[in-house]
N, C-alpha and C. Protein backbone atom coordinates (compact mmCIF):
# COMPACT_ATOMS: atom_id res chain seq x y z
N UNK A 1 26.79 3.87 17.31
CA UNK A 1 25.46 3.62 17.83
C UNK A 1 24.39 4.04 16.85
N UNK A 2 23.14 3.34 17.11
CA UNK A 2 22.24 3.53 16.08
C UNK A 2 21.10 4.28 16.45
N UNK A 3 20.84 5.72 15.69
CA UNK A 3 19.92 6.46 16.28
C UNK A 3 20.34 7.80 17.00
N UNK A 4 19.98 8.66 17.21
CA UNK A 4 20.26 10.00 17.89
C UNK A 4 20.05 9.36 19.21
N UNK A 5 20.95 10.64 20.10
CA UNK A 5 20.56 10.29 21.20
C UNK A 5 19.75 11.45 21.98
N UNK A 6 18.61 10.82 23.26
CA UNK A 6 17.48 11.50 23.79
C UNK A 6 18.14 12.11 24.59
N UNK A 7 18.49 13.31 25.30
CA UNK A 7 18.46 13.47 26.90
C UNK A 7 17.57 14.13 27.34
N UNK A 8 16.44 13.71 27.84
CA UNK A 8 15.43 14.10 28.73
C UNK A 8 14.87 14.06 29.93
N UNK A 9 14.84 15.34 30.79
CA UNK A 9 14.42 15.33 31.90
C UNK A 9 13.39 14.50 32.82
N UNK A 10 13.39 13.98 33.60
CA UNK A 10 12.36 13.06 34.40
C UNK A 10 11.72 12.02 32.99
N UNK A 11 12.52 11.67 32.02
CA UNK A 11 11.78 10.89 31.41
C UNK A 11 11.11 9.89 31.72
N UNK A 12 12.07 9.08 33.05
CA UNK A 12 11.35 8.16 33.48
C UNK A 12 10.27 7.97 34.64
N UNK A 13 10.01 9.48 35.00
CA UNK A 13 8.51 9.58 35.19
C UNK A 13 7.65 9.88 34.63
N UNK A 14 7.64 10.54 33.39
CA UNK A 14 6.68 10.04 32.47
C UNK A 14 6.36 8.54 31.26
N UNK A 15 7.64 7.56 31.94
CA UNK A 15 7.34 6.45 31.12
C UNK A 15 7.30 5.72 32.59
N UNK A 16 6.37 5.08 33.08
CA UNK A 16 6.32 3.98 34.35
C UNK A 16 7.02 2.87 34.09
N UNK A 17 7.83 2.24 34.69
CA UNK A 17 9.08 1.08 34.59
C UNK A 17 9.78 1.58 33.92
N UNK A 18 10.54 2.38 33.45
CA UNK A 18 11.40 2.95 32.85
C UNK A 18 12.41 3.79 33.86
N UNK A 19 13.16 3.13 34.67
CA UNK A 19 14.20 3.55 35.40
C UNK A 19 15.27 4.34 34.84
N UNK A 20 15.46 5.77 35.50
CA UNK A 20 16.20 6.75 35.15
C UNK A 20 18.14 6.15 34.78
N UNK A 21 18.45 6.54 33.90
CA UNK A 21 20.02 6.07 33.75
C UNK A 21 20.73 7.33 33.70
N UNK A 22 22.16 6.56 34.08
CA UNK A 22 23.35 8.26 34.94
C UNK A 22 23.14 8.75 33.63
N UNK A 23 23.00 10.43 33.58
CA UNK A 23 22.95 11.56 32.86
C UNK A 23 21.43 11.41 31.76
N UNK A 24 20.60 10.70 32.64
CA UNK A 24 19.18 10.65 32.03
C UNK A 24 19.49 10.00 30.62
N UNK A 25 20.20 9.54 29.68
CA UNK A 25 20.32 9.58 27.93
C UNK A 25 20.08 8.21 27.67
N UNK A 26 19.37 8.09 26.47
CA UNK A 26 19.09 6.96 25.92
C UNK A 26 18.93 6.93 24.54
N UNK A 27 19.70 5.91 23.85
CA UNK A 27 19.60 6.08 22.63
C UNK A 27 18.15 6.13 22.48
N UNK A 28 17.64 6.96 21.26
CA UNK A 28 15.96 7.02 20.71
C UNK A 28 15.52 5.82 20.21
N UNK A 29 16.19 5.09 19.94
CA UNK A 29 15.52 3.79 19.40
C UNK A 29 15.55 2.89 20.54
N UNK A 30 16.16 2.83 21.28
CA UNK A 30 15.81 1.88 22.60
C UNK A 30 14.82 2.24 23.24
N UNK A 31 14.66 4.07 23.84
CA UNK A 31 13.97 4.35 24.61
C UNK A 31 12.14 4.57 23.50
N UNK A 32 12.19 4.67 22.18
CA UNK A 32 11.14 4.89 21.86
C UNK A 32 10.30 3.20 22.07
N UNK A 33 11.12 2.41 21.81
CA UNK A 33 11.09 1.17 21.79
C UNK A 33 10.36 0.65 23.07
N UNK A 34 10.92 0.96 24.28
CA UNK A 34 10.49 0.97 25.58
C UNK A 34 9.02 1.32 26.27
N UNK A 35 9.06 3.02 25.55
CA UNK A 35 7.81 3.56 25.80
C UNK A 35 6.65 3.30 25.36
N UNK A 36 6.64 3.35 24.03
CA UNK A 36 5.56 2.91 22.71
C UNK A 36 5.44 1.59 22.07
N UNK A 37 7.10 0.95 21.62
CA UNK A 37 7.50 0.48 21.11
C UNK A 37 6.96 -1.22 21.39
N UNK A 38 6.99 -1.36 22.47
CA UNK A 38 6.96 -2.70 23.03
C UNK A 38 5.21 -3.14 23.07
N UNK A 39 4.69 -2.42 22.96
CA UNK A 39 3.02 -2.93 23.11
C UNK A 39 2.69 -3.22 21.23
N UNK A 40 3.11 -2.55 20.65
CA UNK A 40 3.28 -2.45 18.83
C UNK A 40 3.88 -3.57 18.73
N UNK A 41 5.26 -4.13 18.83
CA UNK A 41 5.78 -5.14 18.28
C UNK A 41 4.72 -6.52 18.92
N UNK A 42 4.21 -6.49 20.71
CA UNK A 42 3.46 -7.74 20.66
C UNK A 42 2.47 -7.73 19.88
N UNK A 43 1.74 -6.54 19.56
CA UNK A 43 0.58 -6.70 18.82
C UNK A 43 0.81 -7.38 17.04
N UNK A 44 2.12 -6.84 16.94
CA UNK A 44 2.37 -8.11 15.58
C UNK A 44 2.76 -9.53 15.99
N UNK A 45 3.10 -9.40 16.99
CA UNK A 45 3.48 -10.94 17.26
C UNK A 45 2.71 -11.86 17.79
N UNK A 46 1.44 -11.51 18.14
CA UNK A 46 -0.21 -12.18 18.78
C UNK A 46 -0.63 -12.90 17.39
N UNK A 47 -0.72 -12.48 16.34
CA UNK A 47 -1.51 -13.36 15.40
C UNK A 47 -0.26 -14.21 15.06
N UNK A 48 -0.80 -15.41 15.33
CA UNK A 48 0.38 -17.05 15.14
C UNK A 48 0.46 -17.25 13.26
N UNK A 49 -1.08 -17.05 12.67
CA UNK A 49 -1.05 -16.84 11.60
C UNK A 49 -0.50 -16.65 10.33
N UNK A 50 -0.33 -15.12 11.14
CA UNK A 50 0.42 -14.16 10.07
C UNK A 50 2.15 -14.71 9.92
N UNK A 51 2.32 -14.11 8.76
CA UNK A 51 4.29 -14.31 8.25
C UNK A 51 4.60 -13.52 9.83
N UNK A 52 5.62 -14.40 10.50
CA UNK A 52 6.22 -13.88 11.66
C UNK A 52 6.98 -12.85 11.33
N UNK A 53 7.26 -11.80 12.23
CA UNK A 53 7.67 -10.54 11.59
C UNK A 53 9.41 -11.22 12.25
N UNK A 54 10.20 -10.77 11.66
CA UNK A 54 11.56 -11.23 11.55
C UNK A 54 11.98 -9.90 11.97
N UNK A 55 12.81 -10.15 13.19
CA UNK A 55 13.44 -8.93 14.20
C UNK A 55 15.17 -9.28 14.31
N UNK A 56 16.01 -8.53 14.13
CA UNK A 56 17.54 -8.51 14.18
C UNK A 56 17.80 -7.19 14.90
N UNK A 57 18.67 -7.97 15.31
CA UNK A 57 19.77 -6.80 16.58
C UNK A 57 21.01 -7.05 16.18
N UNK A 58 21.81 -6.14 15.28
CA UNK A 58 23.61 -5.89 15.22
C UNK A 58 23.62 -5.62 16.27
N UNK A 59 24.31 -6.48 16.71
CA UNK A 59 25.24 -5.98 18.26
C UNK A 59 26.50 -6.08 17.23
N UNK A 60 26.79 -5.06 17.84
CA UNK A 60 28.56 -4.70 17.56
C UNK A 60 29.82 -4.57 19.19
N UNK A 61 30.44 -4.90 19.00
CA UNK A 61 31.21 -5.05 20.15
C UNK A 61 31.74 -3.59 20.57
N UNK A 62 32.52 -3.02 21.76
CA UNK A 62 32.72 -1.73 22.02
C UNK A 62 33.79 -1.93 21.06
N UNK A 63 34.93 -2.49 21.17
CA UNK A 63 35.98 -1.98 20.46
C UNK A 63 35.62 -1.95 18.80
N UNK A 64 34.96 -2.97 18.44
CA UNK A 64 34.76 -2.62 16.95
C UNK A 64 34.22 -0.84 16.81
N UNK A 65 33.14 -1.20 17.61
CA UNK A 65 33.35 0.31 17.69
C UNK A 65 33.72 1.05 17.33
N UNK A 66 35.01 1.22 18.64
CA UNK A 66 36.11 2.11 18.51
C UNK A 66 36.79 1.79 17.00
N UNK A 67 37.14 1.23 16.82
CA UNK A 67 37.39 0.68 15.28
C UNK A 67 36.74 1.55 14.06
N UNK A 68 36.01 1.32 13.90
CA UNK A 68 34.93 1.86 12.85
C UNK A 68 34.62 4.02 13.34
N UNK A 69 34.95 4.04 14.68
CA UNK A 69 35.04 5.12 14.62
C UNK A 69 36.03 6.02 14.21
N UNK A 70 37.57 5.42 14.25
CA UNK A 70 38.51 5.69 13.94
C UNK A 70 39.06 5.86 12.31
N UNK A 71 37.86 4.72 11.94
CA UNK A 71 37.78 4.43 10.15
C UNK A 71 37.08 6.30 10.19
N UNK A 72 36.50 6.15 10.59
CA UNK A 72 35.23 7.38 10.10
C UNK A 72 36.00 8.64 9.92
N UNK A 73 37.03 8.87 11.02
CA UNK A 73 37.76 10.36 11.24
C UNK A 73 38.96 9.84 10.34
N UNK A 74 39.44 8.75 10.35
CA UNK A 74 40.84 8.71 9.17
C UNK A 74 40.34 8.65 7.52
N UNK A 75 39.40 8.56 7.12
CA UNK A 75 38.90 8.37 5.65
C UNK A 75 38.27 9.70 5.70
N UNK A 76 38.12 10.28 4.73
CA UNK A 76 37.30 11.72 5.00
C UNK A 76 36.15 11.77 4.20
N UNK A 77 35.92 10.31 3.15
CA UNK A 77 34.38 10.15 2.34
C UNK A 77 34.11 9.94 3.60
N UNK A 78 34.44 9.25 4.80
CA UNK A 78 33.16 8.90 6.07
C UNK A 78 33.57 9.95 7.08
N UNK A 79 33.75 10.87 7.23
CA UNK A 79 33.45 11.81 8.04
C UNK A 79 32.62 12.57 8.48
N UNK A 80 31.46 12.34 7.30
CA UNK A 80 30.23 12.62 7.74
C UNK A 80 29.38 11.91 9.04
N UNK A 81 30.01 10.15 8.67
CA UNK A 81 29.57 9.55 9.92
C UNK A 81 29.61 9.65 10.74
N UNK A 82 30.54 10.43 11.55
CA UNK A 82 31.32 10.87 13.22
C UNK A 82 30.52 11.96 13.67
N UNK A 83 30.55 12.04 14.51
CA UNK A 83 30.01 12.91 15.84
C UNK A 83 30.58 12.92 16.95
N UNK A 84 30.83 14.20 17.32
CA UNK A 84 31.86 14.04 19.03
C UNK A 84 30.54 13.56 19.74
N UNK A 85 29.20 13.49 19.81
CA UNK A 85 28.64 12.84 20.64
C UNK A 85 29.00 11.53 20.53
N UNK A 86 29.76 11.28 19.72
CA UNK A 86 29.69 9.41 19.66
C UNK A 86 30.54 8.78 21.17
N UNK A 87 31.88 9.78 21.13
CA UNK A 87 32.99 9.84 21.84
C UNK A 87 32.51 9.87 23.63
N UNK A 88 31.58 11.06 23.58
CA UNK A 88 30.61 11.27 24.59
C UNK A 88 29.75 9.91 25.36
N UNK A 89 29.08 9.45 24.55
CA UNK A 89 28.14 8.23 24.52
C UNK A 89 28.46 6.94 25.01
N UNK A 90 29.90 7.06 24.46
CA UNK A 90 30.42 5.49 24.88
C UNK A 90 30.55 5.33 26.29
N UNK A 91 30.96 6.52 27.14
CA UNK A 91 31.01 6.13 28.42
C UNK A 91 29.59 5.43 29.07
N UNK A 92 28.59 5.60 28.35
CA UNK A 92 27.85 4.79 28.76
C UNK A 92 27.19 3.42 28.19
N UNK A 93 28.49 2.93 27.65
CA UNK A 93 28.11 1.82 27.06
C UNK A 93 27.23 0.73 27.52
N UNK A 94 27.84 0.59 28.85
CA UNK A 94 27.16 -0.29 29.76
C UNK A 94 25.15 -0.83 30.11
N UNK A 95 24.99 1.24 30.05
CA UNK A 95 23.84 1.60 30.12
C UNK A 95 22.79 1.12 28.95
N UNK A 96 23.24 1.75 27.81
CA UNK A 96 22.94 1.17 26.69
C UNK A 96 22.65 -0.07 26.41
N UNK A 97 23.78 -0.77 26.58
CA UNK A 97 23.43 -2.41 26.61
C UNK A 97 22.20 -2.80 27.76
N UNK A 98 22.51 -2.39 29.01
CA UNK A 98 21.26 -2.81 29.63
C UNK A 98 20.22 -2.23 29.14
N UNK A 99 19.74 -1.11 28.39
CA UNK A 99 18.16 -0.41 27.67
C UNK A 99 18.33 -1.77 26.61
N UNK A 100 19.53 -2.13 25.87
CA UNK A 100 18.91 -2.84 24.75
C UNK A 100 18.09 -4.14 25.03
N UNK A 101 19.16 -4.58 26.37
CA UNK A 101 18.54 -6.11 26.90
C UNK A 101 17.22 -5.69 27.42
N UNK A 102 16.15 -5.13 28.17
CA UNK A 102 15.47 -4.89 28.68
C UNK A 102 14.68 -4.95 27.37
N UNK A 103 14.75 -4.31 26.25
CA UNK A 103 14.25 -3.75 25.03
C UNK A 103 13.95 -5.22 24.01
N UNK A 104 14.79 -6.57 24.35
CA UNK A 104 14.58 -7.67 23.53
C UNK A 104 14.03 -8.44 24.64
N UNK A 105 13.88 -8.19 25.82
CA UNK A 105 13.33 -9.29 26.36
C UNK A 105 12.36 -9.05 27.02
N UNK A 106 11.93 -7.61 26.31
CA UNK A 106 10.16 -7.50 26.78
C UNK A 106 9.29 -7.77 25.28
N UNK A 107 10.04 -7.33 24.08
CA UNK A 107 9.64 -7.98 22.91
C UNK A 107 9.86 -8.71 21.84
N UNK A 108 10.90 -10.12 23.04
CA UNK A 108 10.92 -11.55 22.32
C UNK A 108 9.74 -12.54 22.73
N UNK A 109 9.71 -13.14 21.36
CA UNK A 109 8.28 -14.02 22.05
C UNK A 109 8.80 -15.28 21.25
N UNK A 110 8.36 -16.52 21.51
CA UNK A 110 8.50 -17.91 20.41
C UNK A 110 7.85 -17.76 19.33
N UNK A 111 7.05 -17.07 19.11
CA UNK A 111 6.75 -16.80 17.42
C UNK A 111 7.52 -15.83 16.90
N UNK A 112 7.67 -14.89 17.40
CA UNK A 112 8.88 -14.04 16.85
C UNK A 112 9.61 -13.22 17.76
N UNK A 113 11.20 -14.33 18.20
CA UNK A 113 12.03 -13.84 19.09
C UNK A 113 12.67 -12.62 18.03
N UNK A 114 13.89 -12.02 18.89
CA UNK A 114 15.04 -11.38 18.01
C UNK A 114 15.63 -12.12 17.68
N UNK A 115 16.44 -12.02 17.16
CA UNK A 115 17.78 -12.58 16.02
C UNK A 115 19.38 -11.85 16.66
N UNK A 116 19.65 -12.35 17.62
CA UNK A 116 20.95 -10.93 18.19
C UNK A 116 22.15 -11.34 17.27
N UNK A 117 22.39 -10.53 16.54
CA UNK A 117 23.46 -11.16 15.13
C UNK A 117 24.93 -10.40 15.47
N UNK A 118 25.74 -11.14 16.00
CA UNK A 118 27.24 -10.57 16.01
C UNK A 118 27.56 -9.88 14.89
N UNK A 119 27.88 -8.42 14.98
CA UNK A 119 27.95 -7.60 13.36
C UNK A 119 29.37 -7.12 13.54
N UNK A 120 30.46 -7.45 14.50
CA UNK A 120 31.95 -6.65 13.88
C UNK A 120 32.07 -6.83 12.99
N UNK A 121 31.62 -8.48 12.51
CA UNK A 121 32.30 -9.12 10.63
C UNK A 121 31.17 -8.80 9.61
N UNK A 122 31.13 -7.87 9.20
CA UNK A 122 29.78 -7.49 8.35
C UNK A 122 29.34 -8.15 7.40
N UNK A 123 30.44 -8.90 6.93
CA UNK A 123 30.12 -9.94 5.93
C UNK A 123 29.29 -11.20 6.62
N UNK A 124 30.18 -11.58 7.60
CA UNK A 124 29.45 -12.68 8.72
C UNK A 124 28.06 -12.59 8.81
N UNK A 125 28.07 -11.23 9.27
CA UNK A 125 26.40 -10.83 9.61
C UNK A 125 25.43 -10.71 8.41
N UNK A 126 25.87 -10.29 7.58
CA UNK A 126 25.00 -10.26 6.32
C UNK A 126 24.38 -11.66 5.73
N UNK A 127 25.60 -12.61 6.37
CA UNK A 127 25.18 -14.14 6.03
C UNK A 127 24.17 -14.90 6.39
N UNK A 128 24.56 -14.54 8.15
CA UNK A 128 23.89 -14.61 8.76
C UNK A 128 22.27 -14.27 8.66
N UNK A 129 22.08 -13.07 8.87
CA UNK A 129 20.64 -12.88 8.49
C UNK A 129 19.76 -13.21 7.30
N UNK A 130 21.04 -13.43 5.80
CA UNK A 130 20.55 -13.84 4.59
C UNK A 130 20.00 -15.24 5.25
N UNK A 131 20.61 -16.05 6.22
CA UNK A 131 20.06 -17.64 5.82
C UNK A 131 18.91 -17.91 7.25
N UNK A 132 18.67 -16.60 7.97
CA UNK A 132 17.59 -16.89 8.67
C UNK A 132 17.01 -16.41 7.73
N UNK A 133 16.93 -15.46 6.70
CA UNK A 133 15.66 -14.75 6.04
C UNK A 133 14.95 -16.16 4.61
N UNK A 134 16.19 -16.67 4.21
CA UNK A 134 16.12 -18.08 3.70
C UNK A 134 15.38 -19.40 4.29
N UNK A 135 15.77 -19.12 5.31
CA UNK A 135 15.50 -20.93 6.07
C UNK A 135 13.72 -20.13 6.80
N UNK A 136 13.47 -19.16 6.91
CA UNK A 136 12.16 -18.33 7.31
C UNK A 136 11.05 -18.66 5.96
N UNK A 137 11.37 -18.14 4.96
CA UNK A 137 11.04 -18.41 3.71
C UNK A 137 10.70 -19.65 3.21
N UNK A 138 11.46 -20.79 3.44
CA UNK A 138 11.28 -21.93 2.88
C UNK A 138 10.53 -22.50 3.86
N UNK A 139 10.57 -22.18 5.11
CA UNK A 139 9.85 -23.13 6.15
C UNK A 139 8.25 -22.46 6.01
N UNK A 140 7.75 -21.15 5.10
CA UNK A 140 6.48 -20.95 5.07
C UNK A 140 5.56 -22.10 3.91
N UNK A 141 4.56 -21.66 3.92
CA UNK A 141 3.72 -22.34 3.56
C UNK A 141 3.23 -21.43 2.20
N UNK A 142 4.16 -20.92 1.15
CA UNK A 142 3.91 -20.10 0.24
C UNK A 142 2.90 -20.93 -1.09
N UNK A 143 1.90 -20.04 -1.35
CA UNK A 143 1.55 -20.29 -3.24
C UNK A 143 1.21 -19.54 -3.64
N UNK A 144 0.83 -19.48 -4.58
CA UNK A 144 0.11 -18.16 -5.37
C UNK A 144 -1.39 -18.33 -5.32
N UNK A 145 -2.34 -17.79 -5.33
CA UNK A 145 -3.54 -17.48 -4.90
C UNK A 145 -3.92 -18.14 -6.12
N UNK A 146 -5.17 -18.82 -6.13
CA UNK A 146 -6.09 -20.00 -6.82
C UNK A 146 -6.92 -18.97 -7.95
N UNK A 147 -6.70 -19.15 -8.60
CA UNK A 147 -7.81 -18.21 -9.84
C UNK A 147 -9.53 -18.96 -10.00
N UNK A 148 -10.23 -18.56 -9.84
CA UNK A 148 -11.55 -19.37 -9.57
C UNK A 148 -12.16 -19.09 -11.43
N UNK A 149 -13.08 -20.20 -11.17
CA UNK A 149 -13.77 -20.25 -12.67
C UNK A 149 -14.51 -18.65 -13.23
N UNK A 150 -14.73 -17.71 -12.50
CA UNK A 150 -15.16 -16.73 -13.23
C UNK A 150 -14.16 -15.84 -13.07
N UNK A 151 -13.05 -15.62 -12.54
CA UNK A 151 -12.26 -14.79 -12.60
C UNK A 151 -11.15 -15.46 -13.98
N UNK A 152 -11.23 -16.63 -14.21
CA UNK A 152 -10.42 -16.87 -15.07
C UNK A 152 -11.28 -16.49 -16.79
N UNK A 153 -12.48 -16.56 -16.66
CA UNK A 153 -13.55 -16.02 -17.68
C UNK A 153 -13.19 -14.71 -17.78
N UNK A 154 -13.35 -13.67 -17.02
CA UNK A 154 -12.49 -12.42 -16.82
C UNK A 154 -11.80 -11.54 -17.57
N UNK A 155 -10.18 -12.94 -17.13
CA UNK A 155 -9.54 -12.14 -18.00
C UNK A 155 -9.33 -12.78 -19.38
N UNK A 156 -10.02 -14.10 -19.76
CA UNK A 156 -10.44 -14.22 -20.94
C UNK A 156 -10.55 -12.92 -21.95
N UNK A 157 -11.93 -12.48 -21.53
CA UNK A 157 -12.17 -11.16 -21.67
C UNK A 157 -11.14 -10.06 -22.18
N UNK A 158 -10.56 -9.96 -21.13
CA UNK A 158 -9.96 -8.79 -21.08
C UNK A 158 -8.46 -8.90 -22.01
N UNK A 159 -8.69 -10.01 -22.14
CA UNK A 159 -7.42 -10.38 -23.19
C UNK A 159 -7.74 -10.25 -24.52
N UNK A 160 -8.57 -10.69 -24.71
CA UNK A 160 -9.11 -10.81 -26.08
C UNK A 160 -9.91 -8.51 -26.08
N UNK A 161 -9.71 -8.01 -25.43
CA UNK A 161 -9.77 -6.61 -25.51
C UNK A 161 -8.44 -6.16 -25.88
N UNK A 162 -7.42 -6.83 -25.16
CA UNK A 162 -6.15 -6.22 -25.53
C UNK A 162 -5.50 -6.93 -27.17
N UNK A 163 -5.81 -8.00 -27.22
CA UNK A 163 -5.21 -8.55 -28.37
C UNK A 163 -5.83 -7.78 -29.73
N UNK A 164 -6.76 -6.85 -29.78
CA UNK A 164 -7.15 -5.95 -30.76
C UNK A 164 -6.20 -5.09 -31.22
């Protein structure tokens, strides 16, 4: 899982719509996401304008998971990665997933939904996001900014300072 996890008392009476989950815990990036999080991301996503801000969600499956956690405690360069809270956590997998869904579908919009990218195959996923970040790119409206008649006098100038 991505992020420490919160456990805090009556959190969800100090966040309004934020319904309490068994043993109060929420990953910090869902729940900061929830509280703060969700009025910030529409406010980038209101100007139609601007480069759409490009949002991805690795979802990873439980058992990969379990998988990758098992990598972590049998290799001992990744043993740093493990935490018995991890072991802890999973029982509430369920929970989790519902904070995340709640968490993309208060800040997906048609100018800039999420991206929910299947990540067990990391290679897959890396592809994946390379050719939305590609096909995002090419579908803008890119150039390089117009040099006007006295700015190009300028660096006339300033060239002929350096060429000394």
């Amino acid at each position: 899982m991505a992020g420490p996890v919160l456990e805090v008392r009556n959190f969800h009476k100090r966040f309004p719509g934020v319904k309490a989950l068994d043993g109060l815990r929420f990953i910090a990036a869902a729940s900061v996401m929830l509280a703060h999080g969700v009025s910030y991301i529409l406010m980038l996503q209101r100007d139609e304008a601007m480069t759409p801000p490009l949002m991805f969600f690795l979802h990873l499956s439980k058992e990969e998971q379990r998988k990758r956690f098992i990598d972590r405690i049998d290799k001992p360069e990744k043993n740093w990665k493990f935490s018995v809270a991890d072991i802890e956590e999973r029982k509430f997998w369920k929970d989790y997933m519902r904070v995340y869904g709640k968490c993309l579908s208060a800040t997906s919009t048609k100018h800039a939904p999420w991206y929910v990218i299947p990540a067990d195959d990391k290679l897959n996923a890396r592809l994946i996001v390379s050719r939305i970040l590609v096909d995002t790119m090419e579908g803008l409206d890119l150039s390089f900014p117009k040099t006007t008649a006295a700015r190009r006098r300028e660096l006339s100038l300033l060239r002929k300072k350096l060429a000394r």
